[in-house]
Protein backbone atom coordinates (compact mmCIF):
# COMPACT_ATOMS: atom_id res chain seq x y z
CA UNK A 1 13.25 9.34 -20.96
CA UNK A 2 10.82 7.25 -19.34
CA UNK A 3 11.86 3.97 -20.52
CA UNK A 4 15.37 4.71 -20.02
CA UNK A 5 14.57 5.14 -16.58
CA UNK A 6 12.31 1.80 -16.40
CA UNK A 7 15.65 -0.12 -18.40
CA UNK A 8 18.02 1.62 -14.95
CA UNK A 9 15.51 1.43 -12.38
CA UNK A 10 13.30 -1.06 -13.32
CA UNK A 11 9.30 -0.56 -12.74
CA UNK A 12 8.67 -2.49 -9.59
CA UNK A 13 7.72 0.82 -7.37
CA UNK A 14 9.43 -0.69 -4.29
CA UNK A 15 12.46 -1.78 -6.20
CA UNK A 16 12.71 1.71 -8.00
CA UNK A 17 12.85 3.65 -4.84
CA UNK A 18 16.30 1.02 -3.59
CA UNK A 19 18.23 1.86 -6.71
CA UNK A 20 17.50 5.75 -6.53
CA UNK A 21 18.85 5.40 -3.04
CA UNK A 22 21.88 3.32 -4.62
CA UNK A 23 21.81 6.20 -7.31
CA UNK A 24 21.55 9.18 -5.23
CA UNK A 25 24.87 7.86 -3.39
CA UNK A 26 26.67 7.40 -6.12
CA UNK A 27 25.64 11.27 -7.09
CA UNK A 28 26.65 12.60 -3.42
CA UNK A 29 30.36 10.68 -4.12
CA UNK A 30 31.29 12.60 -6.89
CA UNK A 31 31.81 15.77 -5.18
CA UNK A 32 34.16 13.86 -2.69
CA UNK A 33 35.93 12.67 -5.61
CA UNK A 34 36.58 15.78 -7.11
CA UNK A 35 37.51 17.24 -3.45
CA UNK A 36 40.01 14.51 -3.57
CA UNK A 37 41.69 15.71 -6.21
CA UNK A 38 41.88 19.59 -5.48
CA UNK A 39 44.00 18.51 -2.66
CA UNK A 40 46.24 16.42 -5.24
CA UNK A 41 46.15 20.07 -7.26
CA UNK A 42 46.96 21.84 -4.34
CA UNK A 43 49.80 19.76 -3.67
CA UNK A 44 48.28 18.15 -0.27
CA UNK A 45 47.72 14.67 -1.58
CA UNK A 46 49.46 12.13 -4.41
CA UNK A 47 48.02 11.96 -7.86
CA UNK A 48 48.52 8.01 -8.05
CA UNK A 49 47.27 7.38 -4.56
CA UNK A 50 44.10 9.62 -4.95
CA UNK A 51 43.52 8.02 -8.19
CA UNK A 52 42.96 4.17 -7.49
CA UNK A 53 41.03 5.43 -4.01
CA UNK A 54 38.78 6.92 -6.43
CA UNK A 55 38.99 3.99 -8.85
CA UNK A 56 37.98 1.99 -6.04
CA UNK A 57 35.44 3.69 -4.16
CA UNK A 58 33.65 4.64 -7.55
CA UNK A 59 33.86 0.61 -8.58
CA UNK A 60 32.47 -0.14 -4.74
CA UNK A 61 29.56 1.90 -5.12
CA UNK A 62 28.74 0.77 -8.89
CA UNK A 63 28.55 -3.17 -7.30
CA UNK A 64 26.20 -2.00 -4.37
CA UNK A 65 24.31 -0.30 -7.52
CA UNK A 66 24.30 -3.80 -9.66
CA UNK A 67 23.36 -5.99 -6.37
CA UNK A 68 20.52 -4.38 -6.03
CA UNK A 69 19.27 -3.58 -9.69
CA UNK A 70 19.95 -7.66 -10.56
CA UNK A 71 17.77 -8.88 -7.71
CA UNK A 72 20.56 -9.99 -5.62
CA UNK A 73 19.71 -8.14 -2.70
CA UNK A 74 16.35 -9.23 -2.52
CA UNK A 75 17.06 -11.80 -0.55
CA UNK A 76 18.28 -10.23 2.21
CA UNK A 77 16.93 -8.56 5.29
CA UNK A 78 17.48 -5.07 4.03
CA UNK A 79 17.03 -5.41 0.18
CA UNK A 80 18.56 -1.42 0.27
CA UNK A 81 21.67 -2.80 1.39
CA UNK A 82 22.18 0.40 3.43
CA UNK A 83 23.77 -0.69 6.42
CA UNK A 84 27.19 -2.93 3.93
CA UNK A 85 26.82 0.73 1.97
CA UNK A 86 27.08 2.80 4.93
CA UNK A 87 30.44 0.57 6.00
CA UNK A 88 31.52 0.29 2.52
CA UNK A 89 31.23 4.60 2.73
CA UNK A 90 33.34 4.90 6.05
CA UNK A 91 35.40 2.42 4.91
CA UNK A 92 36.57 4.56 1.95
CA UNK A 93 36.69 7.77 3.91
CA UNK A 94 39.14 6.35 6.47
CA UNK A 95 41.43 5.81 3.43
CA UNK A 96 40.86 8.87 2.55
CA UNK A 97 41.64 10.32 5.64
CA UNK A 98 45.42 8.14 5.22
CA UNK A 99 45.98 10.60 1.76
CA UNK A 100 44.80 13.95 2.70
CA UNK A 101 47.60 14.30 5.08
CA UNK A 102 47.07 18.36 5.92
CA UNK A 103 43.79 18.41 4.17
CA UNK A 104 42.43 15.16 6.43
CA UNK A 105 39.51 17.36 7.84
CA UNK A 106 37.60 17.34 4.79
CA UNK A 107 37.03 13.70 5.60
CA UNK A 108 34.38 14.56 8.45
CA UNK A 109 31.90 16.47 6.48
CA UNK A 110 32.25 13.68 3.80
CA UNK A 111 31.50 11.00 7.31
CA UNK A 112 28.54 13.29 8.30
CA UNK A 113 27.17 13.03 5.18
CA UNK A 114 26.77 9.33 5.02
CA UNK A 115 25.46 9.00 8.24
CA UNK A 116 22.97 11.49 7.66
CA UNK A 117 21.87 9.63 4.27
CA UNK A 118 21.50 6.35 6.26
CA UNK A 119 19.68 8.22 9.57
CA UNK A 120 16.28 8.09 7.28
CA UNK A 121 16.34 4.62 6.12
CA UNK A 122 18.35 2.63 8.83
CA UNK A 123 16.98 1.82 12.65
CA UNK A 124 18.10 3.20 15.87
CA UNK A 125 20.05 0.00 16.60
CA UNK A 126 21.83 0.03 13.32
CA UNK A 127 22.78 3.21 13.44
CA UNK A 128 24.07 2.58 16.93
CA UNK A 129 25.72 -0.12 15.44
CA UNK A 130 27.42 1.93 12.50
CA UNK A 131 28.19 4.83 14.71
CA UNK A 132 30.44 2.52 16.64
CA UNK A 133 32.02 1.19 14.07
CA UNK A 134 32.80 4.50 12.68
CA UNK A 135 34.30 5.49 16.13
CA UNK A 136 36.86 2.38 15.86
CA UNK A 137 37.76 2.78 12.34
CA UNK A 138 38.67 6.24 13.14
CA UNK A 139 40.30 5.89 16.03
CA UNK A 140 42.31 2.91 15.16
CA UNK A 141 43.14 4.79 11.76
CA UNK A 142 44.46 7.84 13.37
CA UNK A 143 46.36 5.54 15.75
CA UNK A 144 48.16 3.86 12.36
CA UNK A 145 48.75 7.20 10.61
CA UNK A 146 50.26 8.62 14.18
CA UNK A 147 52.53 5.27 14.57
CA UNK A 148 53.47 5.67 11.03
CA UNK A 149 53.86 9.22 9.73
CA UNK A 150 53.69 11.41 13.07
CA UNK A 151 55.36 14.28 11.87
CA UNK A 152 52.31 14.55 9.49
CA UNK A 153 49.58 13.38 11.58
CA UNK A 154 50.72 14.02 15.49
CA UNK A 155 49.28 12.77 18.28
CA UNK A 156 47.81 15.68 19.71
CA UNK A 157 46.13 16.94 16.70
CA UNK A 158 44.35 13.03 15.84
CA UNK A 159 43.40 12.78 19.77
CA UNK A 160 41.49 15.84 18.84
CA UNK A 161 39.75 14.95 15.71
CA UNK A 162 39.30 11.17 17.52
CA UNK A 163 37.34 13.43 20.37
CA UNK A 164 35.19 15.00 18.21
CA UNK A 165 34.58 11.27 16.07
CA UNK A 166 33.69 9.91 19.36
CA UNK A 167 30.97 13.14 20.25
CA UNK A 168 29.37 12.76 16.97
CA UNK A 169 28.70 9.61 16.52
CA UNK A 170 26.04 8.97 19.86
CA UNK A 171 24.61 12.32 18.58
CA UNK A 172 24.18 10.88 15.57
CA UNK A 173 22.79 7.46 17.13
CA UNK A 174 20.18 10.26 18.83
CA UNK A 175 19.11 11.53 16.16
CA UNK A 176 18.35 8.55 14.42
CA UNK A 177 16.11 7.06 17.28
CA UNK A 178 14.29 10.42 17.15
CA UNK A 179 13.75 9.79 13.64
CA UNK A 180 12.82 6.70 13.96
CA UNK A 181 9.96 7.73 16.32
CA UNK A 182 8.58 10.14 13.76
CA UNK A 183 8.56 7.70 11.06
CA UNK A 184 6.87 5.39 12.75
CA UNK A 185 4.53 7.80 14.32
CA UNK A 186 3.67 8.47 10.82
CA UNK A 187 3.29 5.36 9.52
CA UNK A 188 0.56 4.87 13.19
CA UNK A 189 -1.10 7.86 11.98
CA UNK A 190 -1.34 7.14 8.18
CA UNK A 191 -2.36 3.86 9.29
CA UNK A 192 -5.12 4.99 11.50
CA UNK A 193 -6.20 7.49 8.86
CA UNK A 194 -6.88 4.80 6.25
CA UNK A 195 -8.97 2.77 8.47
CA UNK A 196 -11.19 5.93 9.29
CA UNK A 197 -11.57 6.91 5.86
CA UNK A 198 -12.39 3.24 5.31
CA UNK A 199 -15.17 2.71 7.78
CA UNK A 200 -16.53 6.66 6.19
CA UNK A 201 -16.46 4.77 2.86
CA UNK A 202 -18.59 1.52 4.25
CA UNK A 203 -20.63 3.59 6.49
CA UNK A 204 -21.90 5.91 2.99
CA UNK A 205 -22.21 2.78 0.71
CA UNK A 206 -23.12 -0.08 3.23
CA UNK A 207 -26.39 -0.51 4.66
CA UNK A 208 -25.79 -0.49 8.25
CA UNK A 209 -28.05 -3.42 8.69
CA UNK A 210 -27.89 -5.65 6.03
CA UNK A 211 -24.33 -4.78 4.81
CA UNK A 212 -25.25 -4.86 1.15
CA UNK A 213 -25.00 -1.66 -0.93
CA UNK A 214 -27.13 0.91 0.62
CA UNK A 215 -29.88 2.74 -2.06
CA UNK A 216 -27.61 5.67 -2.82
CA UNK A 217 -24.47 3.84 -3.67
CA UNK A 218 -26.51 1.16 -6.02
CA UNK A 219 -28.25 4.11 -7.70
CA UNK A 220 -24.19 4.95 -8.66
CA UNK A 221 -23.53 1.57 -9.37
CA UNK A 222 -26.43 1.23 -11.76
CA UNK A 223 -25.94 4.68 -13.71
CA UNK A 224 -22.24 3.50 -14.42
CA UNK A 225 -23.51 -0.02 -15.69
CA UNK A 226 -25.91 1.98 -17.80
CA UNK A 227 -23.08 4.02 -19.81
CA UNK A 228 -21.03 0.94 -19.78
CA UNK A 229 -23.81 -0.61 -21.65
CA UNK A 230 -24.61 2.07 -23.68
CA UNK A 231 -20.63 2.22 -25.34
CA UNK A 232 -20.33 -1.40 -24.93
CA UNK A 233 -24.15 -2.59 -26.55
CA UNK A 234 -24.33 -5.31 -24.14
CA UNK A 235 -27.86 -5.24 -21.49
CA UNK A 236 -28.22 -6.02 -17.76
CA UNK A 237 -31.24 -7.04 -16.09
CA UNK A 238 -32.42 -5.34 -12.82
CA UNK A 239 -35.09 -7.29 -10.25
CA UNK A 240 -36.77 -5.96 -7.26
CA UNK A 241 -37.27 -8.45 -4.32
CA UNK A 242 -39.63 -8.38 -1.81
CA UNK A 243 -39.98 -10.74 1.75
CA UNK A 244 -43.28 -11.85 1.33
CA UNK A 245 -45.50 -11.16 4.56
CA UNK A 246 -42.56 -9.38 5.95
CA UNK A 247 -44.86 -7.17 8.20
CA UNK A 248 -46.61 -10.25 9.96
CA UNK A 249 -43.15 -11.58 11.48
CA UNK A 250 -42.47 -7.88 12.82
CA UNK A 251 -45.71 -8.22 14.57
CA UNK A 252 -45.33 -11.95 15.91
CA UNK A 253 -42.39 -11.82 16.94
CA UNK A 254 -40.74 -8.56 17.01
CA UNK A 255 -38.88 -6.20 15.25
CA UNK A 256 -35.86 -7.95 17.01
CA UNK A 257 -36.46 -11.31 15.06
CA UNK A 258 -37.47 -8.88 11.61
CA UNK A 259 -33.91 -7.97 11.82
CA UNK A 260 -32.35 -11.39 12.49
CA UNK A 261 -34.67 -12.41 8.99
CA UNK A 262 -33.42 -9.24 6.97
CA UNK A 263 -30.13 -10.19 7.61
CA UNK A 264 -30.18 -14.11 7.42
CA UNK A 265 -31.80 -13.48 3.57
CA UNK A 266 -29.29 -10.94 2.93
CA UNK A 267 -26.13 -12.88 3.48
CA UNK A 268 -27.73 -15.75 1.90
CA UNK A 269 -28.84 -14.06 -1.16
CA UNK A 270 -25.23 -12.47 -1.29
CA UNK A 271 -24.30 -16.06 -1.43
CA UNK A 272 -25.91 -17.45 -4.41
CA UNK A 273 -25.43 -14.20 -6.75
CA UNK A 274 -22.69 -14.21 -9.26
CA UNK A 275 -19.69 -12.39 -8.25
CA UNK A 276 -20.45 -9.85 -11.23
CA UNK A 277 -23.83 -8.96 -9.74
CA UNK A 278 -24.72 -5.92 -7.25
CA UNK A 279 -26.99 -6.66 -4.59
CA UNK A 280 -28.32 -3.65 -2.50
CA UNK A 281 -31.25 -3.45 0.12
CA UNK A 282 -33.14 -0.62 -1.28
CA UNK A 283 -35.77 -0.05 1.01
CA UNK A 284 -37.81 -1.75 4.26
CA UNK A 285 -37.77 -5.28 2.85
CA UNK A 286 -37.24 -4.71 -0.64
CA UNK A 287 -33.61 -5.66 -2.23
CA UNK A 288 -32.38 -4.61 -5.73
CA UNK A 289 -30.54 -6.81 -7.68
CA UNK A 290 -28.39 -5.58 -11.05
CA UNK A 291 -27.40 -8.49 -13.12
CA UNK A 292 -24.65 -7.76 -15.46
CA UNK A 293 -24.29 -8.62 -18.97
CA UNK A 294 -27.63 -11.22 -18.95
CA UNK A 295 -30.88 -11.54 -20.46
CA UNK A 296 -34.00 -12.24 -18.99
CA UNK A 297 -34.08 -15.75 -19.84
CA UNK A 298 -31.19 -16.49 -18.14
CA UNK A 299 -31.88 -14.59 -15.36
CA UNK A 300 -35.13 -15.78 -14.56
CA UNK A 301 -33.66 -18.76 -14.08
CA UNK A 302 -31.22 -18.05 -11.32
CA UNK A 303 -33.89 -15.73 -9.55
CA UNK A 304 -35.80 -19.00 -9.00
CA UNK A 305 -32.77 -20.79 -8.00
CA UNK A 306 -32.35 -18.03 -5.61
CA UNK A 307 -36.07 -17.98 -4.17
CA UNK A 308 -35.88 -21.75 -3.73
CA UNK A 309 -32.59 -21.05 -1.45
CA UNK A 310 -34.63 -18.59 0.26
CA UNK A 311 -37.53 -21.01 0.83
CA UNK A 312 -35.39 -23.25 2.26
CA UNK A 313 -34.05 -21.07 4.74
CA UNK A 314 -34.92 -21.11 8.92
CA UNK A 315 -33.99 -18.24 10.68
CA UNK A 316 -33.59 -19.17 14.61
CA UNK A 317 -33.76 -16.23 16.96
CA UNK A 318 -34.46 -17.27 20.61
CA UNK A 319 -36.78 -20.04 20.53
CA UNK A 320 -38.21 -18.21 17.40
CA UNK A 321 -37.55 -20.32 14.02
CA UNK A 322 -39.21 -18.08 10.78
CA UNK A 323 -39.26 -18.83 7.57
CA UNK A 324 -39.31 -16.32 4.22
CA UNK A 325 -40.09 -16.72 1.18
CA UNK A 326 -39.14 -13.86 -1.63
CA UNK A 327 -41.39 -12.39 -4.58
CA UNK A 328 -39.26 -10.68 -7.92
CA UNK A 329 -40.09 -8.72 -10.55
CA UNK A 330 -37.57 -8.77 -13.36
CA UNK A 331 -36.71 -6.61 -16.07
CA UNK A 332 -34.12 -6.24 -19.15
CA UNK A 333 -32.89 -3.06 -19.81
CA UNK A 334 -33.89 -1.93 -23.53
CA UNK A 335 -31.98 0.52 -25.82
CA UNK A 336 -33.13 3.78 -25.13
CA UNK A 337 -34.43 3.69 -21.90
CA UNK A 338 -33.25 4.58 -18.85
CA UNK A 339 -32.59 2.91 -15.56
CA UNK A 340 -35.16 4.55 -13.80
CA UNK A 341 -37.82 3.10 -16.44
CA UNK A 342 -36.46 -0.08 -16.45
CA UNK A 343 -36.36 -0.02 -12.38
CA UNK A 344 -40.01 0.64 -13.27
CA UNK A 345 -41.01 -2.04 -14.94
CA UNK A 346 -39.14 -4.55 -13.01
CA UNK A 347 -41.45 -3.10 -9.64
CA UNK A 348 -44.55 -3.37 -11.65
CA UNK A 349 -43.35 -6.90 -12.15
CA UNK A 350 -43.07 -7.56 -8.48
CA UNK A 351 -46.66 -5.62 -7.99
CA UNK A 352 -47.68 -8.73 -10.32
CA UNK A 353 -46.16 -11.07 -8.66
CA UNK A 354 -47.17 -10.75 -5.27
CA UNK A 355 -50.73 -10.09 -6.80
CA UNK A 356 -50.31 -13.90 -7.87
CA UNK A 357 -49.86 -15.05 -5.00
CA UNK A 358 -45.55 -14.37 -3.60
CA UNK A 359 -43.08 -16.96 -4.08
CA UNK A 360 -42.50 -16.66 -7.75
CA UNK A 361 -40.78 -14.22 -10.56
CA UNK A 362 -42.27 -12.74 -12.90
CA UNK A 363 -40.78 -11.30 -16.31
CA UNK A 364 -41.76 -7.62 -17.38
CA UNK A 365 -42.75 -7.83 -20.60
């Protein structure tokens, strides 16, 4: 069933959605067919007439069906093509209205039911713009039938129906507008929901200073990387960085300047880690770094390239320019253990590290 639906409808979600439009049209015409011909039964309306306005209207909608489902309509301003099938629709019910002769009134329901269809998709102004055309078709349609069979269609009776045409249609044109303020204070209110729920979501993985991961959501990250490597058999590496003499520059030159230096060697440590690697400030001046799919070796290596970055940097604040240099401690996760021991040993590293004097990385063993 599925794929008989993805060979009619295709399985671009957008492009799905025009054809069941097109599709649910052609549905809603069939019972106006078969009203069509209970008036032929009842003697109302001519078999041959009713027939090739069927013929027709059935081919008509079929086309608007193909337009869309080839691509054609893609290039237009309404890829739907609601608006040409909303005139194609009135179109066929004024020549409906020309057979039915007694039985003409079963035309309006049929007219009310197209504009309705098109009130959720179409604007204000287009609906404004069909309405009116609907009111001259009409009108100049029951003007014809009155010139040329008014024995059958008098004047009095089609100045009545063209009345009422003329009083639907601007209710119609109302009722779209409203519509059209509901949908799009919907789409203002969906809109304004996602960004909400997206600040929530940066404000409960973010650190609010740094903007890397915060400790909670890098404790997630890291437990998901650890099953991944457990089915997969591949290792990651996990280092703890620390500023060295972090608490010195809080005390010369305030906390002010501390911040400006957490966040300069944040966003420049972001810069110069793979796009596969997590960074995360974990705690005070201490950043975690996950390293996916590498060994130690390798990752040694671009934790020095990173330090020398960091070496390298000046932080101006004021008239205050600070420099930083970072200590690591680097481990490689081993079979069996878990993240929390291998967080472990990559801290004892660091421990080792700054006990040799900061500004290197050293290797758990």
């Amino acid at each position: 069933m599925s794929r008989l639906l993805d060979l009619l409808l295709g399985t671009d979600p957008a492009h799905r959605a025009r054809l069941a439009q097109a599709g649910l049209a052609l549905l809603l015409l069939a019972p106006g067919v078969l009203g069509m011909h209970y008036f032929v039964w009842v003697g109302a309306a001519r078999l041959q007439s009713v027939a090739w306005w069927s013929a027709l209207t059935l081919l008509g909608t079929v086309v608007f069906f193909a337009l869309i489902r080839g691509g054609w309509s893609r290039r237009r301003a309404d890829p739907s093509l609601t608006v040409p099938q909303m005139l194609f629709a009135l179109v066929s019910g004024a020549g409906a209205y020309t057979l039915l002769g007694a039985g003409r009134g079963a035309v309006f329901p049929m007219v009310m039911v197209v504009l309705m269809f098109g009130m959720f998709i179409a604007s204000p102004r287009q609906m404004r713009w069909v309405s009116g055309f609907a009111v001259l078709l009409f009108g100049a349609t029951m003007a014809l039938m009155v010139a040329l069979r008014p024995a059958e269609y008098p004047w009095t009776i089609e100045l009545g129906h063209f009345l009422a045409v003329a009083t639907m249609m601007p209710a119609v044109s109302v009722l779209a507008a409203r519509l059209c303020g509901m949908r799009r204070r919907g789409r203002l209110h969906r809109a304004e929901l996602a960004q909400a729920l997206s600040r929530l979501r940066e404000h409960t993985t973010r650190d609010e200073l740094t903007g890397l991961l915060n400790r909670r959501h890098m404790e997630e990250v890291m437990a998901q990387e650890h099953q991944r490597c457990v089915r997969s058999g591949q290792s990651f590496c996990l280092a703890v960085l620390d500023i060295d003499d972090f608490k010195p520059v809080n005390e010369a030159h305030g906390y002010a300047v501390g911040d400006a230096v957490m966040r300069a060697v944040a966003q420049e440590a972001q810069r110069h880690v793979r796009l596969s690697d997590m960074l995360a400030r974990w705690g005070g001046d201490d950043f975690v770094l996950m390293l996916s799919d590498t060994r130690a070796a390798l990752a040694r290596g671009g934790l020095e390239r990173l330090s020398q970055k960091i070496a390298a940097l000046r932080i101006l604040h004021g008239a205050a320019a600070v420099g930083v240099t970072l200590s690591a401690g680097l481990a490689e996760h081993h079979a069996g253990e878990t993240v929390a021991q291998t967080l472990q040993r990559a801290e004892r590293a660091l421990q080792d590290a700054k006990a040799l004097g900061c500004d290197r990385v050293v290797v758990a063993g």
